[in-house]
C-alpha atoms as a PDB file:
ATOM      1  CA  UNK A   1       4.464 -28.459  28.851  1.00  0.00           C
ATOM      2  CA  UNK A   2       5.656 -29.422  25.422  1.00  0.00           C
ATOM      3  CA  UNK A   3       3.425 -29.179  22.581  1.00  0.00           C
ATOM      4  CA  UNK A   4       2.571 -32.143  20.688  1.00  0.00           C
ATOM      5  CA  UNK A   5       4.292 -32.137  16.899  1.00  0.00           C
ATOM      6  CA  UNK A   6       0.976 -33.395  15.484  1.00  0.00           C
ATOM      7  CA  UNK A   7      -0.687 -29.995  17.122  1.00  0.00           C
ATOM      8  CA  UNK A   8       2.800 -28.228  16.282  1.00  0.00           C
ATOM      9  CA  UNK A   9       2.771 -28.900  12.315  1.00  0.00           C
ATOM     10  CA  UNK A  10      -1.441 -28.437  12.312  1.00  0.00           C
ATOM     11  CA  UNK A  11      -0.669 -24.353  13.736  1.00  0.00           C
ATOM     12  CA  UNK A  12       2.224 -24.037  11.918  1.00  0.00           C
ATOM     13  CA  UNK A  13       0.014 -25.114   8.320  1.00  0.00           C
ATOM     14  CA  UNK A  14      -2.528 -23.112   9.619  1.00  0.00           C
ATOM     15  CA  UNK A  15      -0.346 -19.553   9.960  1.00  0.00           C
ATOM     16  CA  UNK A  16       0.816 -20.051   6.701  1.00  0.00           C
ATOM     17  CA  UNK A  17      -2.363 -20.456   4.968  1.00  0.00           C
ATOM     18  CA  UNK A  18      -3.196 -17.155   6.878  1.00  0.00           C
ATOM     19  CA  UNK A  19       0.035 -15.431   5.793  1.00  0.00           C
ATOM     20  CA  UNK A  20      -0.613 -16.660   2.520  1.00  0.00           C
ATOM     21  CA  UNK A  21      -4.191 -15.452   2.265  1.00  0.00           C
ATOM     22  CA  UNK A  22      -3.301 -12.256   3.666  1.00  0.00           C
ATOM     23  CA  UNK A  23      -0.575 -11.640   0.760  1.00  0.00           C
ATOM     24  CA  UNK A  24      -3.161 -12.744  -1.545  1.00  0.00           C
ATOM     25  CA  UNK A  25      -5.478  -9.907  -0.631  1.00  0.00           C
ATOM     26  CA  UNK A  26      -3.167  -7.280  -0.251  1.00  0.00           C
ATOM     27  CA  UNK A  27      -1.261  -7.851  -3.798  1.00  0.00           C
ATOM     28  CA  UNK A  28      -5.178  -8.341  -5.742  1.00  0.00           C
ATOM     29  CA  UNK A  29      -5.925  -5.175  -7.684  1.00  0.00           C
ATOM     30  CA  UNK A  30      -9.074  -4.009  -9.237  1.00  0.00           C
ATOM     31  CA  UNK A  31      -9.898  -1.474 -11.904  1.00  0.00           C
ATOM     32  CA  UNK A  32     -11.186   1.953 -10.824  1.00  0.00           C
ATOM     33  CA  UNK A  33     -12.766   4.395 -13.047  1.00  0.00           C
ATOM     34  CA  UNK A  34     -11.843   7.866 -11.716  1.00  0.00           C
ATOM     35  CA  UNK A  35     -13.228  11.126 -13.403  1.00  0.00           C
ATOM     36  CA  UNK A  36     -10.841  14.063 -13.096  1.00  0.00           C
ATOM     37  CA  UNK A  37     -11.372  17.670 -15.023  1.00  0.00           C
ATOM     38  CA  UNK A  38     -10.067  17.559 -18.468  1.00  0.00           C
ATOM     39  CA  UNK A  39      -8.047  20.546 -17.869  1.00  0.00           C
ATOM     40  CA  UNK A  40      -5.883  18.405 -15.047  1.00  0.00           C
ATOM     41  CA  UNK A  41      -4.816  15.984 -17.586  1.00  0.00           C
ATOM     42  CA  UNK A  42      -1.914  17.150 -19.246  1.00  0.00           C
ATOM     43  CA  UNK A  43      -0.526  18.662 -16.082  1.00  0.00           C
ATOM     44  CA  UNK A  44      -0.881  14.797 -14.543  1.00  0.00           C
ATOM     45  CA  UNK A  45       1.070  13.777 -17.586  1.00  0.00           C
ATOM     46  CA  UNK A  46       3.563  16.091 -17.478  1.00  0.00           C
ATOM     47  CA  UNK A  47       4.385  14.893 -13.637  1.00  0.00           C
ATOM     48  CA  UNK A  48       4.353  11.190 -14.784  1.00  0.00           C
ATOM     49  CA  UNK A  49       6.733  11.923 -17.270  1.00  0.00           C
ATOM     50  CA  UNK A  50       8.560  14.054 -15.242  1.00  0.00           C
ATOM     51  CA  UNK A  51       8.845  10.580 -12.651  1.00  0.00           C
ATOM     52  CA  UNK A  52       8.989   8.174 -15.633  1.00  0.00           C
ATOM     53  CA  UNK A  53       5.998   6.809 -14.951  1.00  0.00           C
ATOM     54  CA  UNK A  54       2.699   5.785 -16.944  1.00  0.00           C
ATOM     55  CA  UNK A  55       0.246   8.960 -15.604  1.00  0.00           C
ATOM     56  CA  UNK A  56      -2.073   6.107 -14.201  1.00  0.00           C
ATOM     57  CA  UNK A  57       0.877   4.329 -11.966  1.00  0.00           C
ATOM     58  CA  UNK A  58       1.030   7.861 -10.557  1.00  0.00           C
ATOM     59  CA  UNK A  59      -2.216   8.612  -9.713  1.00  0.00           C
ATOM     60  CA  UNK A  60      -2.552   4.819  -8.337  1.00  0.00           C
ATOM     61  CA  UNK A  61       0.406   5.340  -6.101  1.00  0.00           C
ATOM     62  CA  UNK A  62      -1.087   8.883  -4.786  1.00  0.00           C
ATOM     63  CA  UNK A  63      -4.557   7.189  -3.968  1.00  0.00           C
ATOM     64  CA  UNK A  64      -1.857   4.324  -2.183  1.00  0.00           C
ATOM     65  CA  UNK A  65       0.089   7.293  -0.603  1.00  0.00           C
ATOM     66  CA  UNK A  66      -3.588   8.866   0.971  1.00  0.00           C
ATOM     67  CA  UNK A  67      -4.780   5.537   1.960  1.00  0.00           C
ATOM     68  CA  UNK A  68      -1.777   4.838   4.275  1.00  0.00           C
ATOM     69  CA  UNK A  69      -1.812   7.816   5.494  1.00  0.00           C
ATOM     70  CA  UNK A  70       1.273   9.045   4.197  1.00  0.00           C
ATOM     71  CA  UNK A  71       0.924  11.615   1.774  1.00  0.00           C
ATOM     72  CA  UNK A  72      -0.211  15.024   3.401  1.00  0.00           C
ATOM     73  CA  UNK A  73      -2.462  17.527   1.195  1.00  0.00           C
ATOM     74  CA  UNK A  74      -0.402  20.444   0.097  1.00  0.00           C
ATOM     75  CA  UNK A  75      -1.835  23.704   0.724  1.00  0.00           C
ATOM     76  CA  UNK A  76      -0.988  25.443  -2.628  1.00  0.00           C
ATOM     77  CA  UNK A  77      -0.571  24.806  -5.974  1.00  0.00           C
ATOM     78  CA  UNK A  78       3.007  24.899  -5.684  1.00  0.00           C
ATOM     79  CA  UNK A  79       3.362  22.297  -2.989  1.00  0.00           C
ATOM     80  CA  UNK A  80       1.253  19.969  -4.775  1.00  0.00           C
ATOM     81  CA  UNK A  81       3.437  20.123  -8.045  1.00  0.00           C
ATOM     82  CA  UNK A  82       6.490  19.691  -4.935  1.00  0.00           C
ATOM     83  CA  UNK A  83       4.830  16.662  -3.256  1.00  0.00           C
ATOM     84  CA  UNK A  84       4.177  14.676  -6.815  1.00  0.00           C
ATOM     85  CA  UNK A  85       7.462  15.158  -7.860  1.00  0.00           C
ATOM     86  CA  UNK A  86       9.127  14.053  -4.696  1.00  0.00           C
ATOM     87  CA  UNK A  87       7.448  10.917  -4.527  1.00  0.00           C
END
């Protein structure tokens, strides 16, 4: 059975205010205040600059990375120097 074009254009507004809502909330950011030893800091800054990146881009996109599952701890010191710089 057909569907009506009324019904048709009332879904069709209605998936797109969804969609649009949905990009809305995935795109909002927030600030975070994070507190990291003060001996980590220069060695953070030192692998932003190493990626071109502002330190706190980095350590935004490595919270990113863990949330989607994507970034897998290291197990040593040097892996976690390899997996930051890799990114």
């Amino acid at each position: 059975m057909p569907i009506n074009p009324k019904q048709f254009e009332e879904e069709k507004n209605s998936a797109k205010k969804t969609a649009e809502n949905t990009i809305k909330k995935m795109t909002k950011k927030k600030s975070f205040n994070l507190r990291i030893f003060e001996n980590e800091i220069p060695s953070i800054k030192a692998i932003a600059l190493e990626k071109g990146l502002p330190y706190q881009t980095l350590l935004s996109s490595v919270i990113h990375q863990v949330t989607l599952g994507v970034w897998i701890k290291p197990t040593n010191k040097n892996l976690i120097k390899t997996s930051f710089t890799n990114m």
